[in-house]
PDB file of N, CA and C in Angstrom:
ATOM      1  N   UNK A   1     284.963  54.306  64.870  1.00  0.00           N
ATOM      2  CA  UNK A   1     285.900  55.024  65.665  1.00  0.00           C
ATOM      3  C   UNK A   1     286.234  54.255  66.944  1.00  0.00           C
ATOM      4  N   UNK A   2     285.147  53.812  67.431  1.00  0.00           N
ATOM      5  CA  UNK A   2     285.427  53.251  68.713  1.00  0.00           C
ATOM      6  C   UNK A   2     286.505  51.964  68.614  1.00  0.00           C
ATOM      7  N   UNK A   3     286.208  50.897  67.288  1.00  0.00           N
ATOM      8  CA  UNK A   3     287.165  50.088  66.992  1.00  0.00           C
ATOM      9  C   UNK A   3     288.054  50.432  66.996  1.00  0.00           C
ATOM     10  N   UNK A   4     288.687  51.663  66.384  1.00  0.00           N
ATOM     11  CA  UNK A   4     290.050  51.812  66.238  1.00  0.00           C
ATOM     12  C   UNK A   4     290.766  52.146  67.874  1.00  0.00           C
ATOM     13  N   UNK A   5     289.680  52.671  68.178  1.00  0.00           N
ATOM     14  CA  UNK A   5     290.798  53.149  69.622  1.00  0.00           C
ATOM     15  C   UNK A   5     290.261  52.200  70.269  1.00  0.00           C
ATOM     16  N   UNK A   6     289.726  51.078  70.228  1.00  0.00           N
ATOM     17  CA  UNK A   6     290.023  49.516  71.190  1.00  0.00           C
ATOM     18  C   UNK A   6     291.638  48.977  70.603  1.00  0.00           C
ATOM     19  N   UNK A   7     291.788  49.844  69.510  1.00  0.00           N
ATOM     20  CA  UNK A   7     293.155  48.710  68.838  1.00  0.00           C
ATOM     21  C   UNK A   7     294.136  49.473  69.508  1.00  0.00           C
ATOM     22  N   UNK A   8     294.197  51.159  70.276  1.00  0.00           N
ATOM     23  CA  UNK A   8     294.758  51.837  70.567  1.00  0.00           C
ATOM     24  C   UNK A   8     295.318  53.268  69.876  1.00  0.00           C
ATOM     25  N   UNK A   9     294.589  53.152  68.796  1.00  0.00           N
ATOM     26  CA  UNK A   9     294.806  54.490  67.709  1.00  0.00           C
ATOM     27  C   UNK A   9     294.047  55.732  68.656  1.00  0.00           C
ATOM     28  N   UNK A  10     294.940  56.103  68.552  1.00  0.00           N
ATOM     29  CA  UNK A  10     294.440  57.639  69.348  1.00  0.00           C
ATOM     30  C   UNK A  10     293.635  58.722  68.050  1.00  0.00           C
ATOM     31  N   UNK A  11     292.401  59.215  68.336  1.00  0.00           N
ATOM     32  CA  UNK A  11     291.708  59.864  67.836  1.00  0.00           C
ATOM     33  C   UNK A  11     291.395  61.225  68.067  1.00  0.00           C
ATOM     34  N   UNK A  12     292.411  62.570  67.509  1.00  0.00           N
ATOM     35  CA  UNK A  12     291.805  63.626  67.956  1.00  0.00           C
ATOM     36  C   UNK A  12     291.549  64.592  67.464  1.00  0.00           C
ATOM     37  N   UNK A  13     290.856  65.356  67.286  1.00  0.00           N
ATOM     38  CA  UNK A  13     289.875  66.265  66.425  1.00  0.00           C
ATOM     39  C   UNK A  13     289.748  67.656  67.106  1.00  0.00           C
ATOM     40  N   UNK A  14     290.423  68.954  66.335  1.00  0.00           N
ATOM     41  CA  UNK A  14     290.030  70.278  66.714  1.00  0.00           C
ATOM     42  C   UNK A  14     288.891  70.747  65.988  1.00  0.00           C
ATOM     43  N   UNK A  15     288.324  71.569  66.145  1.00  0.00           N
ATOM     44  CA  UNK A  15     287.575  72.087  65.574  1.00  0.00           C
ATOM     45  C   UNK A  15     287.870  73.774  65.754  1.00  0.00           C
ATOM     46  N   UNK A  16     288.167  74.336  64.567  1.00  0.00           N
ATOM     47  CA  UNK A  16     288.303  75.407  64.706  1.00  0.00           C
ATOM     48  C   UNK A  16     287.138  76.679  63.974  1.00  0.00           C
ATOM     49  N   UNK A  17     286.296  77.582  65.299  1.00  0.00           N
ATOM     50  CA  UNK A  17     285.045  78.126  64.762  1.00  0.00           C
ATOM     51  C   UNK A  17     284.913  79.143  64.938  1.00  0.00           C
ATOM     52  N   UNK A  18     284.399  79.552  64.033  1.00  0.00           N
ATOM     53  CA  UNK A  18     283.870  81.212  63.780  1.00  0.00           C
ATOM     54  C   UNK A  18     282.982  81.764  64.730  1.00  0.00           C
ATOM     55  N   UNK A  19     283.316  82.657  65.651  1.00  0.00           N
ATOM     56  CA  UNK A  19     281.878  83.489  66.620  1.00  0.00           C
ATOM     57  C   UNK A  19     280.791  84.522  65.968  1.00  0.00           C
ATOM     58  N   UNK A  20     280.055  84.758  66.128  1.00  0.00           N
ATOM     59  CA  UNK A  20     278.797  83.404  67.271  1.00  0.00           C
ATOM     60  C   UNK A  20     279.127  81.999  65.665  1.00  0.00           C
ATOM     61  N   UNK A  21     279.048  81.285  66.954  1.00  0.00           N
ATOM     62  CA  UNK A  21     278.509  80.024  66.019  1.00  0.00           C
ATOM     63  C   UNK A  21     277.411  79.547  65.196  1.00  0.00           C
ATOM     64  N   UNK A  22     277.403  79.228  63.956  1.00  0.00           N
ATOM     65  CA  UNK A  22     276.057  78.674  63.279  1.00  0.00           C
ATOM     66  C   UNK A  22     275.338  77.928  63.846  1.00  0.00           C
ATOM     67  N   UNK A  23     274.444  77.515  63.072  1.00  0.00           N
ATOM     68  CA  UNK A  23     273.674  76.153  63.550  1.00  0.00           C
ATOM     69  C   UNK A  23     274.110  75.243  63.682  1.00  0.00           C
ATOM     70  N   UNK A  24     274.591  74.913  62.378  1.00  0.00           N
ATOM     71  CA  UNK A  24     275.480  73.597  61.869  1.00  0.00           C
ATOM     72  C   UNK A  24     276.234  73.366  62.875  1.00  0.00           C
ATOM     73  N   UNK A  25     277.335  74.477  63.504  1.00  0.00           N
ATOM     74  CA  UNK A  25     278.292  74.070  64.625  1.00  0.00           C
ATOM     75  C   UNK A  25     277.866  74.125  65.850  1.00  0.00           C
ATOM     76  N   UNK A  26     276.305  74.667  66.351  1.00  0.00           N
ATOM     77  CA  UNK A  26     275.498  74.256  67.577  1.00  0.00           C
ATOM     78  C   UNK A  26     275.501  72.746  66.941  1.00  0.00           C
ATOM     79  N   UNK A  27     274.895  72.360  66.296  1.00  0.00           N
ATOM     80  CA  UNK A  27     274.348  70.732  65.922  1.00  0.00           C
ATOM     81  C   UNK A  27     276.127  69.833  66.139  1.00  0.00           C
ATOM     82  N   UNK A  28     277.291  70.044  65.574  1.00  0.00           N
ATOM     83  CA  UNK A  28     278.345  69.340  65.663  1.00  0.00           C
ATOM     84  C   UNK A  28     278.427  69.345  67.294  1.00  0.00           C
ATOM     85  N   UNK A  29     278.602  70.445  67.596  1.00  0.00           N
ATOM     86  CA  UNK A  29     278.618  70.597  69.343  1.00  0.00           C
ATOM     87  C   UNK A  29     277.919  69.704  70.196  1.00  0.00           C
ATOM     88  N   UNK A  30     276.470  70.109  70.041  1.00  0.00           N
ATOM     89  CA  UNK A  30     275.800  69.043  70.618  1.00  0.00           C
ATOM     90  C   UNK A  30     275.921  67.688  70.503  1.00  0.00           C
ATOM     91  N   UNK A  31     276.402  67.234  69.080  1.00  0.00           N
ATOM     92  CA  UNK A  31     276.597  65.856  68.943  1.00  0.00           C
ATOM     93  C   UNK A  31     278.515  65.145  69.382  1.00  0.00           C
ATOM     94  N   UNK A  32     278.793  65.888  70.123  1.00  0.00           N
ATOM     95  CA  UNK A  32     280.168  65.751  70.574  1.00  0.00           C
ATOM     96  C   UNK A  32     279.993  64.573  71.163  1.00  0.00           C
ATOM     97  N   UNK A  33     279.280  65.002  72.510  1.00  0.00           N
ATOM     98  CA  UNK A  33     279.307  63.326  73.231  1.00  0.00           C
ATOM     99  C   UNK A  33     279.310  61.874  72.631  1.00  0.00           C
ATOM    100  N   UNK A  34     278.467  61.821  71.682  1.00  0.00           N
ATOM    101  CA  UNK A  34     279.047  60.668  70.769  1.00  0.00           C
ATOM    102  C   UNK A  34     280.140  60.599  70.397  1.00  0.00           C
ATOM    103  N   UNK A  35     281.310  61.201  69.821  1.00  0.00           N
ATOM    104  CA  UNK A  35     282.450  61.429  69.864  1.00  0.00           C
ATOM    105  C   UNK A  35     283.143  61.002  70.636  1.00  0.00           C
ATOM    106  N   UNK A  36     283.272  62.018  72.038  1.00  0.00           N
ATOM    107  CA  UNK A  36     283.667  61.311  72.927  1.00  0.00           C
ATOM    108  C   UNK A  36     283.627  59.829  73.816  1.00  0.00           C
ATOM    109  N   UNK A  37     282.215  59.609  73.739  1.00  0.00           N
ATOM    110  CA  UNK A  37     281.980  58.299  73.908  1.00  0.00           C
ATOM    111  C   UNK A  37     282.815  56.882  73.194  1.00  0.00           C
ATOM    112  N   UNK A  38     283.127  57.155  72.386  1.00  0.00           N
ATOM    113  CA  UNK A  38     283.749  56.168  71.181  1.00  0.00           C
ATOM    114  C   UNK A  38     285.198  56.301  71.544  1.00  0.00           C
ATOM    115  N   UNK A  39     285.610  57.657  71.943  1.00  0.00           N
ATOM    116  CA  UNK A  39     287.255  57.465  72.933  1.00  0.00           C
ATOM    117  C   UNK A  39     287.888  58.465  71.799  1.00  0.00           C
ATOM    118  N   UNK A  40     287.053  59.285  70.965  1.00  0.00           N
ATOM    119  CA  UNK A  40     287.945  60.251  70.252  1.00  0.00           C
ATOM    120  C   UNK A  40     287.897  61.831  71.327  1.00  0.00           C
ATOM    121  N   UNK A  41     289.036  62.482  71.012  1.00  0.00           N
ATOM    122  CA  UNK A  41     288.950  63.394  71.660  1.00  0.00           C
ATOM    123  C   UNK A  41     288.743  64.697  70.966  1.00  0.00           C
ATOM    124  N   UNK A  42     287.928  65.915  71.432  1.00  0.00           N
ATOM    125  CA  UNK A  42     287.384  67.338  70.563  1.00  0.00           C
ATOM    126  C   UNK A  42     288.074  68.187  71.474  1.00  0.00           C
ATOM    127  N   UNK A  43     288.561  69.239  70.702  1.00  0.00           N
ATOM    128  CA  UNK A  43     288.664  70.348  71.401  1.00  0.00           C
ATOM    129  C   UNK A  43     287.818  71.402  70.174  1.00  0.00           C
ATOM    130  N   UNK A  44     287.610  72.671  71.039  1.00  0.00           N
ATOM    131  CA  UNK A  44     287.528  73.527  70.344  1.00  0.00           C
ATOM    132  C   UNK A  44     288.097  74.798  70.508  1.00  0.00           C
ATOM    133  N   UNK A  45     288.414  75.582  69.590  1.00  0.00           N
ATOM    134  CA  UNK A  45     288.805  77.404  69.854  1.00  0.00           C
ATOM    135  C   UNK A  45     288.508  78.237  68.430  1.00  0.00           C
ATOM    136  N   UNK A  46     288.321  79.205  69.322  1.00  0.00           N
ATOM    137  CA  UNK A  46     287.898  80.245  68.607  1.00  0.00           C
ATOM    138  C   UNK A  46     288.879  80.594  67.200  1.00  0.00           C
ATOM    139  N   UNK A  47     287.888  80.972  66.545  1.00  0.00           N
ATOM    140  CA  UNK A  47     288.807  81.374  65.122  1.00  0.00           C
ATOM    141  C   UNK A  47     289.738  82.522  65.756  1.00  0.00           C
ATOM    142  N   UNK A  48     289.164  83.410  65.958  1.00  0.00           N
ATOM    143  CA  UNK A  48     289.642  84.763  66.895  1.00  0.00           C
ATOM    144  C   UNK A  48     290.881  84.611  67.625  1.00  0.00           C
ATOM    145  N   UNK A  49     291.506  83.212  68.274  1.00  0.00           N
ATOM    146  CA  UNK A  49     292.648  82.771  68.490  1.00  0.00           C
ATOM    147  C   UNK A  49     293.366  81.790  67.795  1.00  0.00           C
ATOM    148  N   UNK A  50     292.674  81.997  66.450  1.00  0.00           N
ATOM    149  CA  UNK A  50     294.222  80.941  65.820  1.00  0.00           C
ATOM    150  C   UNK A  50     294.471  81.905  65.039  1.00  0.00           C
ATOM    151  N   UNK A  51     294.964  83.026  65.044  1.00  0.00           N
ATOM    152  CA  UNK A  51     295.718  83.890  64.080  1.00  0.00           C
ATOM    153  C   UNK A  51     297.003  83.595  63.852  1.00  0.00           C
ATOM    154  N   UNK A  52     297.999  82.988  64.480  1.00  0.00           N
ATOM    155  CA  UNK A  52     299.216  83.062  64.554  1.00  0.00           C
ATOM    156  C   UNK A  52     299.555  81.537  64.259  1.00  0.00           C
ATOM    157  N   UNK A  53     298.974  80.658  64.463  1.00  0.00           N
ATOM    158  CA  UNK A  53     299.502  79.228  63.673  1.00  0.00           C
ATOM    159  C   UNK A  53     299.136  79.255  62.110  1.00  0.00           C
ATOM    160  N   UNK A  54     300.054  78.782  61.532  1.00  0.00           N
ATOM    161  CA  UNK A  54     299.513  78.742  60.146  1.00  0.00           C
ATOM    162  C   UNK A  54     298.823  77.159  60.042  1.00  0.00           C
ATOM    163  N   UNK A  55     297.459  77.590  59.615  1.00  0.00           N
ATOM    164  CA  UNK A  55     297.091  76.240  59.439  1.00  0.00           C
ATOM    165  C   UNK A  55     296.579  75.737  58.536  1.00  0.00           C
ATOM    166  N   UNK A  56     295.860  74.396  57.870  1.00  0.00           N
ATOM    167  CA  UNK A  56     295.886  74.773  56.437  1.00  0.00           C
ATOM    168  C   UNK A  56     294.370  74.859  56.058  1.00  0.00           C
ATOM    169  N   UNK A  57     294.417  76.125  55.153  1.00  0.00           N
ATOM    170  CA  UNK A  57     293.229  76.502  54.056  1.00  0.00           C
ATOM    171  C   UNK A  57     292.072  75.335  54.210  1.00  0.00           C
ATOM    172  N   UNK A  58     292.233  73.891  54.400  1.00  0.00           N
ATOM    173  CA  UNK A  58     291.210  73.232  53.962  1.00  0.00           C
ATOM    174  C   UNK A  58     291.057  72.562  55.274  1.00  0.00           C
ATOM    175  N   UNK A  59     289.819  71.532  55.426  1.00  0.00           N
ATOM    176  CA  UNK A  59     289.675  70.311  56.332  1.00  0.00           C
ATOM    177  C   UNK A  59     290.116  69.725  56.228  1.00  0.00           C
ATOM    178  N   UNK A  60     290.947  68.952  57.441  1.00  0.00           N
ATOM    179  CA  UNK A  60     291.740  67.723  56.925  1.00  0.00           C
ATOM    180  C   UNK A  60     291.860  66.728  57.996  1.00  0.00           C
ATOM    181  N   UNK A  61     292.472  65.313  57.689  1.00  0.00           N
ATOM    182  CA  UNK A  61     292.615  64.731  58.664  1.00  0.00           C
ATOM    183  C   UNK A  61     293.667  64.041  58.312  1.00  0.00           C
ATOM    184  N   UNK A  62     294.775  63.805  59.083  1.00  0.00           N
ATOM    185  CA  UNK A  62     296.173  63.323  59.379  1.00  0.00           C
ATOM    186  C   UNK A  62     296.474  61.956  59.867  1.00  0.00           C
ATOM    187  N   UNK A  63     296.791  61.318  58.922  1.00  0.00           N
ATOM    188  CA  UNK A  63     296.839  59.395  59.697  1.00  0.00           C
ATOM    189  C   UNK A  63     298.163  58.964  60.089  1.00  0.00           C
ATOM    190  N   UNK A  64     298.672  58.972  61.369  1.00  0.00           N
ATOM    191  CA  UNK A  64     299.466  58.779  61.321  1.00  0.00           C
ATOM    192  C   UNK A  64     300.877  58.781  61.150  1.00  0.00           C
ATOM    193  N   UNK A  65     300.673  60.406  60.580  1.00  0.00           N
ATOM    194  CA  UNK A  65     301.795  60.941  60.305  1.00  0.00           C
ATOM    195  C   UNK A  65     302.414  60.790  58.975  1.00  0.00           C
ATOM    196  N   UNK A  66     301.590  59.968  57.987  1.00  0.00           N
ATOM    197  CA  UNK A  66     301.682  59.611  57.143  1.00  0.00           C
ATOM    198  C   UNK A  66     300.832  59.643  55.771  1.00  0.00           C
ATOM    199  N   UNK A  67     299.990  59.912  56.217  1.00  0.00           N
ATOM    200  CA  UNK A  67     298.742  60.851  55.271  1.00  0.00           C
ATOM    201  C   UNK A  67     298.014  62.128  55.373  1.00  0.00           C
ATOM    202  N   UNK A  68     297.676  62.451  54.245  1.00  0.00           N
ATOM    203  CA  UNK A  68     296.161  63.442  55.138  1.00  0.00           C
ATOM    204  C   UNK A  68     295.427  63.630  53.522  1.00  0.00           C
ATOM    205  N   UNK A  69     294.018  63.253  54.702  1.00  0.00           N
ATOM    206  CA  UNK A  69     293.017  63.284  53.559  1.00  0.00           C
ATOM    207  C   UNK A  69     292.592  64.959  53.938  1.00  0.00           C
ATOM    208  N   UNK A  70     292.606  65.739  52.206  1.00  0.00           N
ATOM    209  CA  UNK A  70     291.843  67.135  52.401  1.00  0.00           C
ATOM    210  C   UNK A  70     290.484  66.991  52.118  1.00  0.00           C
ATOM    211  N   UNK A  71     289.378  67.554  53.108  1.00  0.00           N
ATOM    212  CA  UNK A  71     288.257  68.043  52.511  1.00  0.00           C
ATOM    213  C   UNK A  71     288.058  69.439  51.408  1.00  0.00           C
ATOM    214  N   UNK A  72     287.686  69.018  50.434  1.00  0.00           N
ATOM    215  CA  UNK A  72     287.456  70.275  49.488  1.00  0.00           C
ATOM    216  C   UNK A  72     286.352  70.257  49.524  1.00  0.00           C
ATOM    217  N   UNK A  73     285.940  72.205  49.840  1.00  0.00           N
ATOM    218  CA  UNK A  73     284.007  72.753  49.996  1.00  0.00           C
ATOM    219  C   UNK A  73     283.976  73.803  48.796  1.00  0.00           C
ATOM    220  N   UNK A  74     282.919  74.326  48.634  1.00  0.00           N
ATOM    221  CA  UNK A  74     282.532  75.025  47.854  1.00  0.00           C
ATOM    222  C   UNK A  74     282.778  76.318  48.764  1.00  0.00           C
ATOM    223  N   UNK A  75     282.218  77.796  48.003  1.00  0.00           N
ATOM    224  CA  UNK A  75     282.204  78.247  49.036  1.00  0.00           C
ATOM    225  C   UNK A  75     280.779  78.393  49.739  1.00  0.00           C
ATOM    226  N   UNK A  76     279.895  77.860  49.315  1.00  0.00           N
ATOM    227  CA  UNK A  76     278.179  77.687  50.050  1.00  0.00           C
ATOM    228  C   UNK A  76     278.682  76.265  51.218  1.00  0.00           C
ATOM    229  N   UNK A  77     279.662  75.950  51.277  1.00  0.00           N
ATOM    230  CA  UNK A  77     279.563  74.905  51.894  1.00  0.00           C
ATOM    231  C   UNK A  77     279.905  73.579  51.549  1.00  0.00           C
ATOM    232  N   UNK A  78     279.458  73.330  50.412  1.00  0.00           N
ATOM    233  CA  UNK A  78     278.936  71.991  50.101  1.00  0.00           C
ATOM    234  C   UNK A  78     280.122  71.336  49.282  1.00  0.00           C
ATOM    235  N   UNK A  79     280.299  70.282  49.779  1.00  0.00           N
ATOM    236  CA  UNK A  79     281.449  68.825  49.581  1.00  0.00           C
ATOM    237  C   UNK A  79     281.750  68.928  47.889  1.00  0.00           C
ATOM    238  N   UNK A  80     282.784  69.352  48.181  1.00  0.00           N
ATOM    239  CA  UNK A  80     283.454  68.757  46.428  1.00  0.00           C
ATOM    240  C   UNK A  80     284.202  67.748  46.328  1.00  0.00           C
ATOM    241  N   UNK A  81     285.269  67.614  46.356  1.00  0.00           N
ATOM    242  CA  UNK A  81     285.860  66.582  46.822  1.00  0.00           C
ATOM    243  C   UNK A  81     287.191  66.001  47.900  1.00  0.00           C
ATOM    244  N   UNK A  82     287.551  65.234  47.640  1.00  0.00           N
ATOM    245  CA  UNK A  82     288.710  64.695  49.129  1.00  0.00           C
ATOM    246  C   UNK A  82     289.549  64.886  48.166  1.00  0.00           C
ATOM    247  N   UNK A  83     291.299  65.062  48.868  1.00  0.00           N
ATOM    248  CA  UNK A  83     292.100  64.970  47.900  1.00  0.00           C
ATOM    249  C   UNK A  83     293.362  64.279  48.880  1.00  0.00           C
ATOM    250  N   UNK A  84     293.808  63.267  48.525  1.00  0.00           N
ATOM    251  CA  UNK A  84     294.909  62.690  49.346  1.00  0.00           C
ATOM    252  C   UNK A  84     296.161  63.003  49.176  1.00  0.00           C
ATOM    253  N   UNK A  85     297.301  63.805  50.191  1.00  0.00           N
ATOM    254  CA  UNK A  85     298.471  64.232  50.184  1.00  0.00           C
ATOM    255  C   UNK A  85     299.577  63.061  51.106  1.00  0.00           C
ATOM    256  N   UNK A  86     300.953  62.589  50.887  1.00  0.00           N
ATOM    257  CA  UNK A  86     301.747  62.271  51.266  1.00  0.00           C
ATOM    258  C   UNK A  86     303.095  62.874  50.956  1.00  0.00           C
ATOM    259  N   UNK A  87     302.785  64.178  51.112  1.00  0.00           N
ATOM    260  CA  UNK A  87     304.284  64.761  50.796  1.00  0.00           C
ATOM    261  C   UNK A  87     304.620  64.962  51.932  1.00  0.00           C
ATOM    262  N   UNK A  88     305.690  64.682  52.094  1.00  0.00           N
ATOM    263  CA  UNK A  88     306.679  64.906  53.635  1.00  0.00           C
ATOM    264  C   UNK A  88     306.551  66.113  54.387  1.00  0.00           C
ATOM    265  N   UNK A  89     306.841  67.302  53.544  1.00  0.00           N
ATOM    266  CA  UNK A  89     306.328  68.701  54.044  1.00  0.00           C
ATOM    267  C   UNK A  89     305.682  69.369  53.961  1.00  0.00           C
ATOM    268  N   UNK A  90     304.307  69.119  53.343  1.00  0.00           N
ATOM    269  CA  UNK A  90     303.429  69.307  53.656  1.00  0.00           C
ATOM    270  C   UNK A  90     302.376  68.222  54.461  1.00  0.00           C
ATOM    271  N   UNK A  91     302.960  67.282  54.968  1.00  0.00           N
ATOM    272  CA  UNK A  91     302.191  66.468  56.516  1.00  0.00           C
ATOM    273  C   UNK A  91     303.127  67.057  57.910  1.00  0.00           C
ATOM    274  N   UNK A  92     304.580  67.403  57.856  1.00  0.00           N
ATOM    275  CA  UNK A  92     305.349  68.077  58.552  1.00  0.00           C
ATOM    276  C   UNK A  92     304.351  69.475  59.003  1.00  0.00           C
ATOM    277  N   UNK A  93     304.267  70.629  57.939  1.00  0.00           N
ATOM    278  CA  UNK A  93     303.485  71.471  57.980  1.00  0.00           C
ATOM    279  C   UNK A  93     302.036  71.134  58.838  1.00  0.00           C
ATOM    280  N   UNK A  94     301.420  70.308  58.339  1.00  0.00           N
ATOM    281  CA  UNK A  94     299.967  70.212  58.951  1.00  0.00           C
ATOM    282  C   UNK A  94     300.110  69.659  60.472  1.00  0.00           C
ATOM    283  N   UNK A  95     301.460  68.551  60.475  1.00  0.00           N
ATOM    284  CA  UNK A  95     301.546  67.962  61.913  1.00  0.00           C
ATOM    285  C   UNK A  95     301.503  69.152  62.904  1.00  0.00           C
ATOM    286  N   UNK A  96     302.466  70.159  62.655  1.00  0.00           N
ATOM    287  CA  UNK A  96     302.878  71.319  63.750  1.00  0.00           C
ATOM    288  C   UNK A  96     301.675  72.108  63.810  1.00  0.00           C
ATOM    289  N   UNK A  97     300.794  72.654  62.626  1.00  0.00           N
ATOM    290  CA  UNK A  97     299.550  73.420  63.090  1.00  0.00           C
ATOM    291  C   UNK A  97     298.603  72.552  63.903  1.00  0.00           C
ATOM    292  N   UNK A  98     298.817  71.719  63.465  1.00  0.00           N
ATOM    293  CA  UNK A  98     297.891  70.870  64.320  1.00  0.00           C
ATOM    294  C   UNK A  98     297.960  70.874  65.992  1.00  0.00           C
ATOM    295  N   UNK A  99     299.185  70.430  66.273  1.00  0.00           N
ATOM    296  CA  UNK A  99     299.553  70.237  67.761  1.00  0.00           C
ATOM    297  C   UNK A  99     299.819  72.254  68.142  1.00  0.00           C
ATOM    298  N   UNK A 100     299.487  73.109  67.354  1.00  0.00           N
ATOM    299  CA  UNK A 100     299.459  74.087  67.931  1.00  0.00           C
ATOM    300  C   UNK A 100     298.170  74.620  68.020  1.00  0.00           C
ATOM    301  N   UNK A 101     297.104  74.401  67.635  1.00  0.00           N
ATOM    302  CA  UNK A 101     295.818  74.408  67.502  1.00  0.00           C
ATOM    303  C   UNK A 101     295.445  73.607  68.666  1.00  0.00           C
ATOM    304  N   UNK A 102     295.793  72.207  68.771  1.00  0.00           N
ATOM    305  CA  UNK A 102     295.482  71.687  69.998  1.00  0.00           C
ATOM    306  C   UNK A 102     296.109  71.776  71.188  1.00  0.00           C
ATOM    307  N   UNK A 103     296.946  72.803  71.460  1.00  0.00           N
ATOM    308  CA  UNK A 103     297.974  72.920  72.465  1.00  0.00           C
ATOM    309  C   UNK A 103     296.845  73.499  73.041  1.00  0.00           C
ATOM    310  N   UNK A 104     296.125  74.791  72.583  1.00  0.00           N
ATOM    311  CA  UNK A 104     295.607  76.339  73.189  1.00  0.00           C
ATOM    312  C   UNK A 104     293.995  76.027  72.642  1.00  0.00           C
ATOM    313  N   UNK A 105     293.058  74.719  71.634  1.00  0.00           N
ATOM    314  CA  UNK A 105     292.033  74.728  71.919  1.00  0.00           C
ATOM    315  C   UNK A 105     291.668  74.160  73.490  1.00  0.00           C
ATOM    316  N   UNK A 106     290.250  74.297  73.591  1.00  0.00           N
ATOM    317  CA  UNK A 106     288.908  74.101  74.723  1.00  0.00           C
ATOM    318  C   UNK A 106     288.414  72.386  74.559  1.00  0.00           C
ATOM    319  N   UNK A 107     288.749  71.824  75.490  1.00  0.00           N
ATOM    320  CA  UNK A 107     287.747  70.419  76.010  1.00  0.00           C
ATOM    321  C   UNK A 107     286.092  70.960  75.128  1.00  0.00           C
ATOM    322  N   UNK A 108     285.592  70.191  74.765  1.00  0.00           N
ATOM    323  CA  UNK A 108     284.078  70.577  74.612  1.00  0.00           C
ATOM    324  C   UNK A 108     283.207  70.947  76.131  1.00  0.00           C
ATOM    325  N   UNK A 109     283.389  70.282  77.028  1.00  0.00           N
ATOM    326  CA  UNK A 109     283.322  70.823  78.565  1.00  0.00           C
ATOM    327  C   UNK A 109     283.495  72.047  79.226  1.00  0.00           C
ATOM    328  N   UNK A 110     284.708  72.258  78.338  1.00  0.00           N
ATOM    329  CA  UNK A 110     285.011  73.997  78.655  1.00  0.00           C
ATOM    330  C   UNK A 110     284.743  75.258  77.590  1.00  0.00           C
ATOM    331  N   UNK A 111     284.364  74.753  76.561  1.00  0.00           N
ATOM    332  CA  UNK A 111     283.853  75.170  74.937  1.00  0.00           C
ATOM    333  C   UNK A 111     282.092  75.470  75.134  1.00  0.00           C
ATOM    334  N   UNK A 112     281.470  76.441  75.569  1.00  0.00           N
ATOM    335  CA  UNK A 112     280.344  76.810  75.493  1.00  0.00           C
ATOM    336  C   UNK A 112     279.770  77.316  74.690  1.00  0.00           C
ATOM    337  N   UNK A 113     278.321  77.158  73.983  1.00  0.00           N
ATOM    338  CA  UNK A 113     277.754  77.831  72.950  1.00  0.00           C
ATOM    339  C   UNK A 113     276.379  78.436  73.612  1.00  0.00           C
TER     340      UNK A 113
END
């Protein structure tokens, strides 16, 4: 991560979580600062306030405007598989939830558990 944003790729990551928080997302939390350290940026917000963006069903991450890899889970959790999308409107779709998710999430600084 840190390589890429020496090249200038901007890195940024919401996290959107369920109250009270699990473990698992105490443990992601705590391990933020590494994150940040490397020059990616976290926000977080409450599930409880993203009712109104549509955002999508799965994990994902957006390259550029030009990809997005989906995480597919079970519902215990556990990793099934990635699935790679380049359809125009549906990266259109994910671009706008995205920047509306990160408009109104929390700095991890201001994100308390």
């Amino acid at each position: 991560m840190a390589d890429a944003v020496s090249r200038g790729v901007a890195m940024r990551r919401a996290r959107v979580v369920s109250e009270p928080v699990t473990e698992y997302i105490r443990y992601e939390h705590s391990c933020t600062p590494q994150n940040l350290a490397a020059g990616e940026e976290v926000r977080w917000l409450p599930r409880r306030l993203a009712s109104d963006p549509l955002i999508p069903g799965n994990d994902c991450w957006l390259f550029d405007n030009d990809l997005i890899r989906f995480g597919l889970f079970s519902g215990d959790g556990a990793f099934v598989e990635r699935a790679l999308c380049d359809a125009p409107d549906v990266i259109k779709n994910v671009s706008e939830a995205f920047e509306a998710i990160w408009n109104r999430a929390l700095p991890r600084a201001r994100y308390t558990i």
